[in-house]
C-alpha atoms as a PDB file:
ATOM      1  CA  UNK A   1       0.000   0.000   0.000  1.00  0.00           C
ATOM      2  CA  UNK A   2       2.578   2.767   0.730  1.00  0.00           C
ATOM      3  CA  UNK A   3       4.799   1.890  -2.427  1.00  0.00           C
ATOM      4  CA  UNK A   4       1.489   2.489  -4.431  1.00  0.00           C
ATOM      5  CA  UNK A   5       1.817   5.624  -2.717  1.00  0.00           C
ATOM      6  CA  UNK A   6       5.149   6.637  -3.279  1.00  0.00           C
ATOM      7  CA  UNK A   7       4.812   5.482  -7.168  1.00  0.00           C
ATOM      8  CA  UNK A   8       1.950   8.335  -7.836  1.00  0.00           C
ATOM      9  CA  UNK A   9       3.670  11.898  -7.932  1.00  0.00           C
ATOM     10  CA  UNK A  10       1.223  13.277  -5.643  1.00  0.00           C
ATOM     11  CA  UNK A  11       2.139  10.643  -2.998  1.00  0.00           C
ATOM     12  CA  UNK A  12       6.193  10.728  -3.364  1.00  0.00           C
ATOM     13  CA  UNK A  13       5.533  14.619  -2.269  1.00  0.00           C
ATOM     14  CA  UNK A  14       4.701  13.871   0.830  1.00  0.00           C
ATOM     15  CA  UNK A  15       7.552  12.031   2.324  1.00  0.00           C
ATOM     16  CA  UNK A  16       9.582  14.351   0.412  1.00  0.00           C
ATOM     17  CA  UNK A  17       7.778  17.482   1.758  1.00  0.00           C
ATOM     18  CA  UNK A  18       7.886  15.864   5.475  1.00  0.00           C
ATOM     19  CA  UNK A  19      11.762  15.810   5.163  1.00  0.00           C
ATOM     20  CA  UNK A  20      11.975  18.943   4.207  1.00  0.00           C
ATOM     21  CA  UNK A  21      10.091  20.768   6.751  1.00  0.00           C
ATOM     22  CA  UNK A  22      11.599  18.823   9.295  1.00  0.00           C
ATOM     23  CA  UNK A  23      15.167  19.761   8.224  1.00  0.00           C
ATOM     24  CA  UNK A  24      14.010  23.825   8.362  1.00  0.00           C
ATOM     25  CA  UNK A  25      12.411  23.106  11.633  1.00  0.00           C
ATOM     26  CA  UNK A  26      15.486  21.442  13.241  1.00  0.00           C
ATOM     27  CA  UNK A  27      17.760  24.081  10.884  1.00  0.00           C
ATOM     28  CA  UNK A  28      15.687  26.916  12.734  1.00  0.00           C
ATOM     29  CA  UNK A  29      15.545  25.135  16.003  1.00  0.00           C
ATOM     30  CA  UNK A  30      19.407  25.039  15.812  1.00  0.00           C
ATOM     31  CA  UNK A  31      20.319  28.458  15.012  1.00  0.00           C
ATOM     32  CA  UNK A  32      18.096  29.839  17.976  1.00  0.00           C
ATOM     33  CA  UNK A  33      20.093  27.672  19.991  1.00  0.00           C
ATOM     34  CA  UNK A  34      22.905  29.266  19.158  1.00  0.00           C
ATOM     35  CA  UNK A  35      21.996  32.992  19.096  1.00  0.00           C
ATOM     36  CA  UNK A  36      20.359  32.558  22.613  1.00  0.00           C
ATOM     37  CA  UNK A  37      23.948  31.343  23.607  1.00  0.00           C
ATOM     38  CA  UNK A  38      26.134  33.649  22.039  1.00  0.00           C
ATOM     39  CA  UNK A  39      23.358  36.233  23.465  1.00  0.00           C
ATOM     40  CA  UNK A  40      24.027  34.824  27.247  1.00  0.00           C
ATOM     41  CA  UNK A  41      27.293  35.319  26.596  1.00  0.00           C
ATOM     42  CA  UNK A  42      27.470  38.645  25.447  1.00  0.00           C
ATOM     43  CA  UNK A  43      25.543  39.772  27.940  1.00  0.00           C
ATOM     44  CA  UNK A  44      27.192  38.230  30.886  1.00  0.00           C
ATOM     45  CA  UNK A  45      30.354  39.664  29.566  1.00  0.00           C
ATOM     46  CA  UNK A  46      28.715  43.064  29.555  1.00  0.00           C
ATOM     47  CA  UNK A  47      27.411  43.078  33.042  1.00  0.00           C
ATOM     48  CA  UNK A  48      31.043  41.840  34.414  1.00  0.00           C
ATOM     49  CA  UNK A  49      32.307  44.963  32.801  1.00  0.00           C
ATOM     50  CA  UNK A  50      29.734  47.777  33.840  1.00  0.00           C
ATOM     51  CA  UNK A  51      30.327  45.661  37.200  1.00  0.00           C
ATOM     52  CA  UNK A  52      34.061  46.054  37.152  1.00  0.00           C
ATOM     53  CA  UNK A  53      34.319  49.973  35.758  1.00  0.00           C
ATOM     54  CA  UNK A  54      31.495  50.985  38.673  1.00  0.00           C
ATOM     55  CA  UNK A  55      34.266  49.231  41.176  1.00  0.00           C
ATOM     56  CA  UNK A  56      37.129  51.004  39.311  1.00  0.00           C
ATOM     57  CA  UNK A  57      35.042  54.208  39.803  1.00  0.00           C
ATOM     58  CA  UNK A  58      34.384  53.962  43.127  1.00  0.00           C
ATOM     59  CA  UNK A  59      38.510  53.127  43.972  1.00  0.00           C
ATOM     60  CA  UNK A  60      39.327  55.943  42.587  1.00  0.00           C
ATOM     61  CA  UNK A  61      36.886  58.255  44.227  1.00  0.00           C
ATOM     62  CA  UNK A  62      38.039  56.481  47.361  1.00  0.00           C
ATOM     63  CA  UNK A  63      41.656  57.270  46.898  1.00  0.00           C
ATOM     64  CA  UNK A  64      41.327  60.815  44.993  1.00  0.00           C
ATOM     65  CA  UNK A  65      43.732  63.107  46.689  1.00  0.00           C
ATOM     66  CA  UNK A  66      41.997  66.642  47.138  1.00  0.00           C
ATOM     67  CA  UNK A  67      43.689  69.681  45.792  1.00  0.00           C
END
């Protein structure tokens, strides 16, 4: 029964169109992945440096000499 299927052109599209919406989907699911991680990352890395230059700020207005 499914050969019969897959011999008529209408039927080979399915399986055909399954596989490639599939592929997008995990494609797409993939590259999210990704850009939420890189995305983590760049943000972590931007909140360790606004951390360190308010500490840097704060040293030096703790050791500024006055004039």
């Amino acid at each position: 029964m499914f050969l019969r299927i897959l011999k008529s052109e209408k039927g080979a599209l399915y399986p055909v169109a399954i596989v490639f919406f599939l592929s997008a989907l995990i494609l797409m699911s993939h590259s999210l992945m990704l850009y939420s991680i890189h995305y983590k990352t760049y943000d972590g890395l931007e909140n360790k440096h606004r951390h360190a230059t308010i500490q840097l700020l704060k040293e030096v207005e703790k050791n500024k000499i006055p004039e």
